[in-house]
PDB file of N, CA and C in Angstrom:
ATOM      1  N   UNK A   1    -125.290  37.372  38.990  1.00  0.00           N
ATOM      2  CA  UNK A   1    -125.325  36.367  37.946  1.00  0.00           C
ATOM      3  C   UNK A   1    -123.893  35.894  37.716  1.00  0.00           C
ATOM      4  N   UNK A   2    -123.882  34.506  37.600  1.00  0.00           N
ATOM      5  CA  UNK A   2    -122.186  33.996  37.671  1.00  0.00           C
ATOM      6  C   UNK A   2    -121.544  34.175  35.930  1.00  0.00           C
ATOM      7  N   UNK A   3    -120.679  33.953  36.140  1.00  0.00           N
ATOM      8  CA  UNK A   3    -119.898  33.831  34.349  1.00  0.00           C
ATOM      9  C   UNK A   3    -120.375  33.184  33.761  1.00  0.00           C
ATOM     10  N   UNK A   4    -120.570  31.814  34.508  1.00  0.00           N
ATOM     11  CA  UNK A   4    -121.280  30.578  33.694  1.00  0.00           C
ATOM     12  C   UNK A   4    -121.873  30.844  32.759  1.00  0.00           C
ATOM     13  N   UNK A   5    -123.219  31.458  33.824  1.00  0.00           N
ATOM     14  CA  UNK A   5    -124.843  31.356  33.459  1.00  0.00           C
ATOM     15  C   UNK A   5    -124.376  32.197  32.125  1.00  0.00           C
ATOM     16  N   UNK A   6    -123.907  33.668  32.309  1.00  0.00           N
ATOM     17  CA  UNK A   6    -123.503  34.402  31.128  1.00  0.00           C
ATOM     18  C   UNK A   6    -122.954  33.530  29.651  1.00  0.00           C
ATOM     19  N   UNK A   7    -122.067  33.252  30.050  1.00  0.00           N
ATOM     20  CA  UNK A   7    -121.184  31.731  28.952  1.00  0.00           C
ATOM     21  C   UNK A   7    -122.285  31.463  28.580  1.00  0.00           C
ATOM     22  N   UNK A   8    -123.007  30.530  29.267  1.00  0.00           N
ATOM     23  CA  UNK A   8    -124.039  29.422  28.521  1.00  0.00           C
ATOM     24  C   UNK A   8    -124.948  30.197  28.155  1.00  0.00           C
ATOM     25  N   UNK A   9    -125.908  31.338  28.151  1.00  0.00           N
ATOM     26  CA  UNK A   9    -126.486  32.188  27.401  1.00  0.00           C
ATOM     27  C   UNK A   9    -125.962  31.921  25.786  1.00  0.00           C
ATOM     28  N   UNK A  10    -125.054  32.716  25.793  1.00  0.00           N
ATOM     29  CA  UNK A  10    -124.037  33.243  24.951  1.00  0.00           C
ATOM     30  C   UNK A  10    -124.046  31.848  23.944  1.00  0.00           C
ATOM     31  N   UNK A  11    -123.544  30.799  24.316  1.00  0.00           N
ATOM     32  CA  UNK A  11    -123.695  29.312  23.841  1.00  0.00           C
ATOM     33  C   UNK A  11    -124.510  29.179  23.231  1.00  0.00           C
ATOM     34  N   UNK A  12    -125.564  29.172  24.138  1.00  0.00           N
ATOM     35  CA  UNK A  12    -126.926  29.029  23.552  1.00  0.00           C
ATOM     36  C   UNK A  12    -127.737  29.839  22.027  1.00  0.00           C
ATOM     37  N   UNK A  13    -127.109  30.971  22.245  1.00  0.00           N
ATOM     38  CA  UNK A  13    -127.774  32.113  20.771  1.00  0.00           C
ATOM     39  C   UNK A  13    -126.653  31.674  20.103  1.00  0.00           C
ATOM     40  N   UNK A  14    -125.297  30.957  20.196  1.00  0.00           N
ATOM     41  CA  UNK A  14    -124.486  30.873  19.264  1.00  0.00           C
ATOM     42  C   UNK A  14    -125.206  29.361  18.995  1.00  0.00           C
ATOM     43  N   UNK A  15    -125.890  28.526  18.864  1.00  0.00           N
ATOM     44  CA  UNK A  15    -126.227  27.495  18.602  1.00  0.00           C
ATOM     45  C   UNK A  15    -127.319  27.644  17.978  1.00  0.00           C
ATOM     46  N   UNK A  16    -128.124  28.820  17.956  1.00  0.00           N
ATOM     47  CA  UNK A  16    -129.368  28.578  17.900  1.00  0.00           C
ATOM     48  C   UNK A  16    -129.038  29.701  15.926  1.00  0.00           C
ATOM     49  N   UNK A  17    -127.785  30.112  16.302  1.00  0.00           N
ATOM     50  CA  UNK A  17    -127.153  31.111  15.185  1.00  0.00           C
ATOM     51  C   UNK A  17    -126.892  30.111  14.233  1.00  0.00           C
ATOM     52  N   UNK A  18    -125.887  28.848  14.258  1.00  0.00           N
ATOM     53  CA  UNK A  18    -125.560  27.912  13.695  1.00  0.00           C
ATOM     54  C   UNK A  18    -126.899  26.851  13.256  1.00  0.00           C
ATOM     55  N   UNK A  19    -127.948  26.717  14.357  1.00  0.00           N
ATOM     56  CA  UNK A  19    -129.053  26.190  13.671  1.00  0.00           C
ATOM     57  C   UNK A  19    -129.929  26.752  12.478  1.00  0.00           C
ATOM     58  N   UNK A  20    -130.178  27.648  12.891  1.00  0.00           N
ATOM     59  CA  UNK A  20    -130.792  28.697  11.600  1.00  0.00           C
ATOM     60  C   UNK A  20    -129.644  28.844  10.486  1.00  0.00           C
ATOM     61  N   UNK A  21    -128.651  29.296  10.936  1.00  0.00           N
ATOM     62  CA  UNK A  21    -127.763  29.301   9.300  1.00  0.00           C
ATOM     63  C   UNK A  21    -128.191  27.315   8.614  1.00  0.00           C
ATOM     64  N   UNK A  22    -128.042  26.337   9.313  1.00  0.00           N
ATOM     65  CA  UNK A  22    -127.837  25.130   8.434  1.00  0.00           C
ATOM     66  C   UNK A  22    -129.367  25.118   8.146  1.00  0.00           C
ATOM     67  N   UNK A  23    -130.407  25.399   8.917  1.00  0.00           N
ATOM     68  CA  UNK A  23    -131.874  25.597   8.345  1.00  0.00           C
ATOM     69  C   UNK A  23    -131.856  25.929   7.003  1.00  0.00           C
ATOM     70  N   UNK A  24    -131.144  27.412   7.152  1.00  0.00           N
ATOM     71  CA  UNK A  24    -131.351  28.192   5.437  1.00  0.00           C
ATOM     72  C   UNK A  24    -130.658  27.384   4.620  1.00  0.00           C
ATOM     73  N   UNK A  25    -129.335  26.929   4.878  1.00  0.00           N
ATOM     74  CA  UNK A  25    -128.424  26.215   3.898  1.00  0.00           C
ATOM     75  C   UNK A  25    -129.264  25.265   3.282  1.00  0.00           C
ATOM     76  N   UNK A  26    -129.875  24.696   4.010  1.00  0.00           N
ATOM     77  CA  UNK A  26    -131.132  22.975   3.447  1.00  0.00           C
ATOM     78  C   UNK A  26    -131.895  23.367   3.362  1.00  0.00           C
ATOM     79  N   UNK A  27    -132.376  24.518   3.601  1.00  0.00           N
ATOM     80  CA  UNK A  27    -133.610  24.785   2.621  1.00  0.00           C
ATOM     81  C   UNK A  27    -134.454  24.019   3.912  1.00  0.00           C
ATOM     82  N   UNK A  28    -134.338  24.028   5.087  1.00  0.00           N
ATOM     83  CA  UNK A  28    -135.668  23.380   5.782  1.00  0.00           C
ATOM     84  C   UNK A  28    -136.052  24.417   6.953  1.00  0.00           C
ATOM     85  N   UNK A  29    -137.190  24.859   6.341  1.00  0.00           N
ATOM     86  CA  UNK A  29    -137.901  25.806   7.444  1.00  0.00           C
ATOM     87  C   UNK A  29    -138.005  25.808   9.060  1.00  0.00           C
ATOM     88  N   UNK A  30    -138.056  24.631   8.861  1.00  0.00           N
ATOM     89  CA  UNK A  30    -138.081  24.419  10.562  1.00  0.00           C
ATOM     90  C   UNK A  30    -137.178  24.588  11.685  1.00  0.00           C
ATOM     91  N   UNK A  31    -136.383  23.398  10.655  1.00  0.00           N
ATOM     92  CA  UNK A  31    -134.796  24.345  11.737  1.00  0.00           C
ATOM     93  C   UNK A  31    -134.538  25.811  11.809  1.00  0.00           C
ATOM     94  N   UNK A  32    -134.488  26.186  11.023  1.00  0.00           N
ATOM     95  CA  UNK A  32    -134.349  27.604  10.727  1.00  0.00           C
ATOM     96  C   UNK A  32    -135.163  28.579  12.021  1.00  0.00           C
ATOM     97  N   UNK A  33    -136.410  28.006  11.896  1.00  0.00           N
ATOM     98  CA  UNK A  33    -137.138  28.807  12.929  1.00  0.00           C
ATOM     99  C   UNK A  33    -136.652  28.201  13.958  1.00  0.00           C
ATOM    100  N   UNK A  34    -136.731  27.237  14.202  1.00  0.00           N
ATOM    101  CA  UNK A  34    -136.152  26.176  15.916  1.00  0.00           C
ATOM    102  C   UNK A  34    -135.049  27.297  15.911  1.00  0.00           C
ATOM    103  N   UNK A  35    -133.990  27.626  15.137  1.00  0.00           N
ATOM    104  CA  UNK A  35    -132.742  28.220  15.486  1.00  0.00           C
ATOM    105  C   UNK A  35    -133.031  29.850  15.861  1.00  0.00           C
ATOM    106  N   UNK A  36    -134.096  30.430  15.254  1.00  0.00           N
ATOM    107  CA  UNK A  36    -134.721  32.045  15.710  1.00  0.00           C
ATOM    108  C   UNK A  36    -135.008  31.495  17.091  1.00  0.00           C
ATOM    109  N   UNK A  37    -135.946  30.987  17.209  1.00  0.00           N
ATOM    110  CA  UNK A  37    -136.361  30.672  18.783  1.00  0.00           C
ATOM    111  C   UNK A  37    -135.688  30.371  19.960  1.00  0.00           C
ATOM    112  N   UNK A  38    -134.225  29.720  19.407  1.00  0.00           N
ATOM    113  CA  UNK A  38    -133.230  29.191  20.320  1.00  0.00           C
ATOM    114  C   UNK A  38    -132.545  30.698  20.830  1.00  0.00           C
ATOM    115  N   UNK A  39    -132.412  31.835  19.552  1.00  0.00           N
ATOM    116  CA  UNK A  39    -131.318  32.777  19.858  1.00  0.00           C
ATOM    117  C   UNK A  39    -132.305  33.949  20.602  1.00  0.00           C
ATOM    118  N   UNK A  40    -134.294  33.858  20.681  1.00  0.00           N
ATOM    119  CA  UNK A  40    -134.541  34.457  21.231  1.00  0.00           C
ATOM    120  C   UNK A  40    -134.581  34.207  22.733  1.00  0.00           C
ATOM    121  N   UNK A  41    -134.481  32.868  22.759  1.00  0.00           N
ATOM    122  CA  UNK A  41    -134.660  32.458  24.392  1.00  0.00           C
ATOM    123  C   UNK A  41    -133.656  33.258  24.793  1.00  0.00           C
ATOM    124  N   UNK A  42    -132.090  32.787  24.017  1.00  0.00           N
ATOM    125  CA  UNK A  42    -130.924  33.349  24.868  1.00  0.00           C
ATOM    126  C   UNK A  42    -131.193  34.600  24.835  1.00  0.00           C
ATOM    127  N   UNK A  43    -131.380  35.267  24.256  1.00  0.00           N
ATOM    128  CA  UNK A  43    -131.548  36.893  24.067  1.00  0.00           C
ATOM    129  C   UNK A  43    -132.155  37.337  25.424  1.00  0.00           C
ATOM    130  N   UNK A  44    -133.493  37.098  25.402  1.00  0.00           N
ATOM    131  CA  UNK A  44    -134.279  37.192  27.200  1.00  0.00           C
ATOM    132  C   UNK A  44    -133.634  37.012  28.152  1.00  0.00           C
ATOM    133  N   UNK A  45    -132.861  35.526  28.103  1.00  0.00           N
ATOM    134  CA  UNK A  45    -132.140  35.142  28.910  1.00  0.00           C
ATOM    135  C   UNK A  45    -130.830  36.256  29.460  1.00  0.00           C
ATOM    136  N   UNK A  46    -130.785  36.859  28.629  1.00  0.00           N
ATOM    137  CA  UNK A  46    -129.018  37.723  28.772  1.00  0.00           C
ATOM    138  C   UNK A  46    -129.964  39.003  28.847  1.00  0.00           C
ATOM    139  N   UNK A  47    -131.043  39.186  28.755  1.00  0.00           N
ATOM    140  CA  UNK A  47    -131.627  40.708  29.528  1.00  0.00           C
ATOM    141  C   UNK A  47    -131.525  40.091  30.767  1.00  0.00           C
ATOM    142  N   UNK A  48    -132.610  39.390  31.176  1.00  0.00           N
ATOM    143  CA  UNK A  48    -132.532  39.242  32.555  1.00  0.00           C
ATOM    144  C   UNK A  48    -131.226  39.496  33.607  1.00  0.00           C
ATOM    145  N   UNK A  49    -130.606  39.065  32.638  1.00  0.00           N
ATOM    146  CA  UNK A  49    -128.831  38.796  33.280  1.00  0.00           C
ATOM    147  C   UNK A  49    -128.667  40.210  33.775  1.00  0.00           C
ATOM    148  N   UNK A  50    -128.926  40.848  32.354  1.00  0.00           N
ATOM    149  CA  UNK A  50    -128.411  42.310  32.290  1.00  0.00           C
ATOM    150  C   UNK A  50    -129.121  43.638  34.045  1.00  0.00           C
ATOM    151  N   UNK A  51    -130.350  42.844  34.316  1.00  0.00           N
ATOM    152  CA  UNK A  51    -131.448  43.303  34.827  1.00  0.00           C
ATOM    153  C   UNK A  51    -130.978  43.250  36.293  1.00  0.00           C
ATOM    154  N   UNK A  52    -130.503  41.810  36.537  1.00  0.00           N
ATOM    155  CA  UNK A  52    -130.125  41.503  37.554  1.00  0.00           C
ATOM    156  C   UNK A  52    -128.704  42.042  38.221  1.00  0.00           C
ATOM    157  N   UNK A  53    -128.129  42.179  37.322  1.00  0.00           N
ATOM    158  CA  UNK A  53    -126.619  42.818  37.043  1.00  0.00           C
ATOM    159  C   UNK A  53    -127.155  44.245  37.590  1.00  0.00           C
ATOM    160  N   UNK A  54    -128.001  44.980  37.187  1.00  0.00           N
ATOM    161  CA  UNK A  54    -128.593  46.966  37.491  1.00  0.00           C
ATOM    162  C   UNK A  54    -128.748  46.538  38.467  1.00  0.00           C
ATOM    163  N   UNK A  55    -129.310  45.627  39.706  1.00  0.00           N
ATOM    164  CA  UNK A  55    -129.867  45.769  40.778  1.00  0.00           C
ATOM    165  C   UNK A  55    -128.949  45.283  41.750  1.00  0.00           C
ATOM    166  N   UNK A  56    -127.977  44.042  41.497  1.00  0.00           N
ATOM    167  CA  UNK A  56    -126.943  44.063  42.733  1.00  0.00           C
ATOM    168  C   UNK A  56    -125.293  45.411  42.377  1.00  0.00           C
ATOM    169  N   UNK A  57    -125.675  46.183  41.481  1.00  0.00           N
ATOM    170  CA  UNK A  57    -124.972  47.225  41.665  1.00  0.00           C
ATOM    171  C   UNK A  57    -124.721  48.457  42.946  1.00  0.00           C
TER     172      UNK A  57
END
């Protein structure tokens, strides 16, 4: 798995961190969840990483 892909993971749950915080700030549910959902994709996303990482060891 390259740095990138890692980086942009990482990006990604930090965006999805910043969406949910301005969700709660406004009081609008939706974003809020859009922003859980964003930081679980990355989350999966950076196991896999992690997964792939155990096997070309």
């Amino acid at each position: 798995m390259s740095i990138g892909d890692k980086a942009k993971h990482l990006a990604e749950e930090a965006a999805g961190k910043v969406k949910e915080a301005t969700g709660k700030a406004s009081d609008d549910e939706k974003l809020e969840a859009e922003g859980q959902a964003d930081q679980s994709k990355a989350n999966f996303k950076q196991a896999g990483d992690d997964v792939r990482d155990a096997f070309n060891k």
